[in-house]
N, C-alpha and C. Protein backbone atom coordinates (compact mmCIF):
# COMPACT_ATOMS: atom_id res chain seq x y z
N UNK A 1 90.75 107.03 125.58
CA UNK A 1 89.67 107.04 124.61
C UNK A 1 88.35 106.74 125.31
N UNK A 2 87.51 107.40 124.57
CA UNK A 2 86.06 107.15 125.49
C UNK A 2 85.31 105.33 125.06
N UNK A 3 84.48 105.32 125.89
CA UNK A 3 83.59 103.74 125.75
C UNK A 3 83.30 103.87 124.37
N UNK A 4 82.31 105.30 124.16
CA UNK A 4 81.33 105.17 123.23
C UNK A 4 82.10 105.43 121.81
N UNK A 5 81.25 104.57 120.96
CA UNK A 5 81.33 104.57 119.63
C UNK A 5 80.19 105.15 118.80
N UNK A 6 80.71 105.13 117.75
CA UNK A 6 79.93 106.28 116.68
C UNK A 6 80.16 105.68 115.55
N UNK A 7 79.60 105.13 114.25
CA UNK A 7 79.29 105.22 112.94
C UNK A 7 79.65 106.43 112.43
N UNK A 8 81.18 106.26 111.66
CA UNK A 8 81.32 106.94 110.40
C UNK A 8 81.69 106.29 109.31
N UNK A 9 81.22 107.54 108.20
CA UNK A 9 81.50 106.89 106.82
C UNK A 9 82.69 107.47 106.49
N UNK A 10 84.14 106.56 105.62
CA UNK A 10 85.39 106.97 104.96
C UNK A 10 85.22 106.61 104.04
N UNK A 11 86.35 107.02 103.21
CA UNK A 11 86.76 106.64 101.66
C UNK A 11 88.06 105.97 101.98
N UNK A 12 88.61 105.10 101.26
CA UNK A 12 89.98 104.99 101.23
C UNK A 12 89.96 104.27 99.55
N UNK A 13 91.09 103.94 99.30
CA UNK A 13 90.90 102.52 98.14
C UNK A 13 90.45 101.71 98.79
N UNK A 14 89.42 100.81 97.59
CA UNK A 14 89.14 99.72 97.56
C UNK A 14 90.00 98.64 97.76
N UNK A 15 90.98 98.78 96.87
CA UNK A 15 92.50 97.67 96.74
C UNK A 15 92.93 97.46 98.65
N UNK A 16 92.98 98.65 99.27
CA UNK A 16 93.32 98.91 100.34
C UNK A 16 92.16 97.95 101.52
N UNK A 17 91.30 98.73 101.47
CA UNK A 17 89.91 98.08 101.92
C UNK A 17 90.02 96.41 101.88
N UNK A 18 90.41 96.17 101.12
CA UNK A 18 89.39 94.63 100.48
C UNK A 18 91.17 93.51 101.52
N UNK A 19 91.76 94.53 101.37
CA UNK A 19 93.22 93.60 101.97
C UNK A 19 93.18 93.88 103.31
N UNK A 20 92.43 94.78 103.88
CA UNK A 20 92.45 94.86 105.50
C UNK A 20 91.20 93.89 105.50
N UNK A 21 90.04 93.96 105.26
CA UNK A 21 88.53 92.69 105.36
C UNK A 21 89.89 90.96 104.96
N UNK A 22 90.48 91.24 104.17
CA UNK A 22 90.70 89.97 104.26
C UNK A 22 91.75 89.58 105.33
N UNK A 23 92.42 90.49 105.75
CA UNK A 23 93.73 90.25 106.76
C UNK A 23 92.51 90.22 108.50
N UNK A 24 91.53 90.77 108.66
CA UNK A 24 90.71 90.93 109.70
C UNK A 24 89.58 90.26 109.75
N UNK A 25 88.53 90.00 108.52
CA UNK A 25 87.65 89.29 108.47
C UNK A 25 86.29 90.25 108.44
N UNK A 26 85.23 90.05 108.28
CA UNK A 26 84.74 90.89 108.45
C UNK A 26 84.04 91.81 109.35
N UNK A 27 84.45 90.93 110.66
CA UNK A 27 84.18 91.33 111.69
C UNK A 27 85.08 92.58 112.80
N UNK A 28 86.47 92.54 112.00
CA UNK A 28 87.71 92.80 112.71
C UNK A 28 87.85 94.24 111.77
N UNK A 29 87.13 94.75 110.76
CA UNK A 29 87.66 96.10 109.89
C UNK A 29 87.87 97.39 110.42
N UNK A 30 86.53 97.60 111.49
CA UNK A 30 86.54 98.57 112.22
C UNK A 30 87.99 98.72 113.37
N UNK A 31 87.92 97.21 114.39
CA UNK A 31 88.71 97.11 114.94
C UNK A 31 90.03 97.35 114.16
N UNK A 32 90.66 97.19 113.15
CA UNK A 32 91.81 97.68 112.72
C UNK A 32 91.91 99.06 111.81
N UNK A 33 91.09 99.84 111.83
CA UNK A 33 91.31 101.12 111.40
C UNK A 33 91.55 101.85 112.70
N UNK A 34 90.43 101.47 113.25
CA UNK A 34 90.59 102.01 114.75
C UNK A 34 91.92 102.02 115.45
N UNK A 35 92.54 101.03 115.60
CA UNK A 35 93.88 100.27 116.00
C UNK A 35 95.23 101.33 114.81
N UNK A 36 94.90 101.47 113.72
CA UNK A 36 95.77 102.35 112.99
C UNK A 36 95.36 103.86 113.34
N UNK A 37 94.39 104.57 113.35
CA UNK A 37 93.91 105.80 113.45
C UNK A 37 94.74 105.90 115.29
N UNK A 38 94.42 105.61 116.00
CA UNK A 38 94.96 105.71 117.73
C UNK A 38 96.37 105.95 117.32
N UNK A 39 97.23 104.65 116.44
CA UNK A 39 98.41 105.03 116.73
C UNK A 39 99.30 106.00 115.79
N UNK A 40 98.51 106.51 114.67
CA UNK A 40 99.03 107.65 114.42
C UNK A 40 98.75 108.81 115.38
N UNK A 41 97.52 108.80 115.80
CA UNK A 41 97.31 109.86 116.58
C UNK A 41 98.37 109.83 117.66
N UNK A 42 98.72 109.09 118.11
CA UNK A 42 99.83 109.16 118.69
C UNK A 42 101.36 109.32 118.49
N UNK A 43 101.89 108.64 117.07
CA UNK A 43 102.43 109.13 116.20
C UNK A 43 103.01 110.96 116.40
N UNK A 44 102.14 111.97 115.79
CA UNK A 44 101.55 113.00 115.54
C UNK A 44 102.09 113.71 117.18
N UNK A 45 101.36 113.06 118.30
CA UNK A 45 101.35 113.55 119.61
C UNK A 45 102.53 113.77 119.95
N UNK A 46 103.30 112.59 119.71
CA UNK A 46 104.71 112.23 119.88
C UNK A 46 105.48 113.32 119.21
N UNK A 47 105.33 113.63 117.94
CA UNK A 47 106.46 114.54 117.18
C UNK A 47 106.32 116.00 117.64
N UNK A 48 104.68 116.40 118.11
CA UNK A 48 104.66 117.45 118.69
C UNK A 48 105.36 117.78 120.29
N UNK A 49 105.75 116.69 120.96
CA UNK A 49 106.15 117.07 121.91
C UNK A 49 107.99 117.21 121.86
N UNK A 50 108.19 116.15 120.52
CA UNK A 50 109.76 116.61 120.41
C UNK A 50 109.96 117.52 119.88
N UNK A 51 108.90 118.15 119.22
CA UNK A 51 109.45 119.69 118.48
C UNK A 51 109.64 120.67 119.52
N UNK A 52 108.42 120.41 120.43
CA UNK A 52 108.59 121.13 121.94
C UNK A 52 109.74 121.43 122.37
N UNK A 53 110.26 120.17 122.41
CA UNK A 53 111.72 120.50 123.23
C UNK A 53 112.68 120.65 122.46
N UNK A 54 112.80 120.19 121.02
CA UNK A 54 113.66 120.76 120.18
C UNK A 54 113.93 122.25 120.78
N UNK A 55 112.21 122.53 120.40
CA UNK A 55 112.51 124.25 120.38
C UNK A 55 112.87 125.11 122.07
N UNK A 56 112.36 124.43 122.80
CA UNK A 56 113.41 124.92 124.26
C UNK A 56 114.72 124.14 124.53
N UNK A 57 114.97 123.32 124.10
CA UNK A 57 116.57 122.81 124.12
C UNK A 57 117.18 122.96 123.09
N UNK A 58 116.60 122.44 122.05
CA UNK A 58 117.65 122.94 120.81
C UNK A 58 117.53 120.89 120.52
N UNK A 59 118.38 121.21 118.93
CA UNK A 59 117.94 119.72 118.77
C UNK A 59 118.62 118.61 119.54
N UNK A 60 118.33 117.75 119.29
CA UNK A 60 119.05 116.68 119.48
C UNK A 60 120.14 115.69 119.02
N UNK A 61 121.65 115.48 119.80
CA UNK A 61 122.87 114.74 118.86
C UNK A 61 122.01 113.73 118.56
N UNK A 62 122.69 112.90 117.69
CA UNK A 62 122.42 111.77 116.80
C UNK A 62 123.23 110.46 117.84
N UNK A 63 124.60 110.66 118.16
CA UNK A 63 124.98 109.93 118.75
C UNK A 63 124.59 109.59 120.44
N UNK A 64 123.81 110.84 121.09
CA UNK A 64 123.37 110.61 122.24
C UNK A 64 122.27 110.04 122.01
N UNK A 65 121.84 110.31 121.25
CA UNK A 65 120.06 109.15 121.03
C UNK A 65 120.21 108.05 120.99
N UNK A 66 121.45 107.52 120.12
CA UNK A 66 121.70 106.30 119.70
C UNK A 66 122.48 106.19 121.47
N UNK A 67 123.17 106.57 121.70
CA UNK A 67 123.66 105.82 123.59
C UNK A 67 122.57 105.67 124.56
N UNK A 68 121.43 106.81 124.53
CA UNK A 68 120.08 106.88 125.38
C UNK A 68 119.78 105.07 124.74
N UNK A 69 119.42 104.80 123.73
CA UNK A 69 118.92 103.97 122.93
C UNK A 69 119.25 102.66 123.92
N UNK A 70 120.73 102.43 123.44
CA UNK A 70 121.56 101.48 124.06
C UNK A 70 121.57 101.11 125.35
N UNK A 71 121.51 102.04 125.97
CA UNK A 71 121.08 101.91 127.27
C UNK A 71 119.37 101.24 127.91
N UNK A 72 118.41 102.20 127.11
CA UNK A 72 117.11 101.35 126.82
C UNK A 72 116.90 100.12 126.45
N UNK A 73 117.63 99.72 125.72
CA UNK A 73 117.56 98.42 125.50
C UNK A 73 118.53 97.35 126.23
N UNK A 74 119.10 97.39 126.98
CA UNK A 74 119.97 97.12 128.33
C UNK A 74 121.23 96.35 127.23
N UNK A 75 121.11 97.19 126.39
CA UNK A 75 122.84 97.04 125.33
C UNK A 75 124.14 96.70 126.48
N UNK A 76 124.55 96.05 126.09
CA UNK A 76 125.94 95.68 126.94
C UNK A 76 127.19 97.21 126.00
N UNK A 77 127.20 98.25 126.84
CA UNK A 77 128.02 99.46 126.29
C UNK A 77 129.28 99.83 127.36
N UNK A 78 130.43 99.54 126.26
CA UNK A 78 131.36 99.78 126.95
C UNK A 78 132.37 100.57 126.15
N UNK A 79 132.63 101.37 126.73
CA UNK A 79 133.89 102.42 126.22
C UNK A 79 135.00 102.06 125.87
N UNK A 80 135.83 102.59 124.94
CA UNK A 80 136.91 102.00 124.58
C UNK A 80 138.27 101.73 125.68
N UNK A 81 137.72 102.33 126.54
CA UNK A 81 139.16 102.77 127.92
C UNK A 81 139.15 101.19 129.15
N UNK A 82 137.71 101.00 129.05
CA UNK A 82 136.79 99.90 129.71
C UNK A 82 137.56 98.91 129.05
N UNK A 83 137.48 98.80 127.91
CA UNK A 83 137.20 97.39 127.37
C UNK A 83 139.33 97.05 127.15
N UNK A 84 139.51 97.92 127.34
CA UNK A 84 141.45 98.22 127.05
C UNK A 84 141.84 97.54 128.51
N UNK A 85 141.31 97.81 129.76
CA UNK A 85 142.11 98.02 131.34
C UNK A 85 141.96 96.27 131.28
């Protein structure tokens, strides 16, 4: 993201509005739209690049995501043959 900043005007609810000023203060509003707007944009970035490869690989199992997963998170994974010997 660049240094510079810019003044714009949004709409959202009020109801909405008035609970982020009070969760941030009034100094912190910008800083947390900002902070939400980045990470959808990234969000968004993200799904476009798995459709990417959806569409040159084809989709993705359910159960290999969930083992990729396990592994990411340094899951203690052991096979049923493992855990038998």
């Amino acid at each position: 993201m660049s240094g510079t900043t810019r003044k714009y005007s949004i709409s959202m609810p009020e109801d909405l509005a008035e609970t982020v000023r009070a969760r941030t203060g009034p100094g912190g509003f910008s800083a947390f739209v900002t902070a939400a707007v980045a990470r959808e944009m990234e969000r968004q970035q993200l799904r476009e690049l798995i459709d990417a490869a959806e569409a040159e690989h084809g989709s993705s199992d359910r159960a290999e995501v969930d083992a990729y997963r396990a592994v990411l998170r340094g899951d203690d994974v052991r096979d049923d043959n493992a855990a038998a010997a």
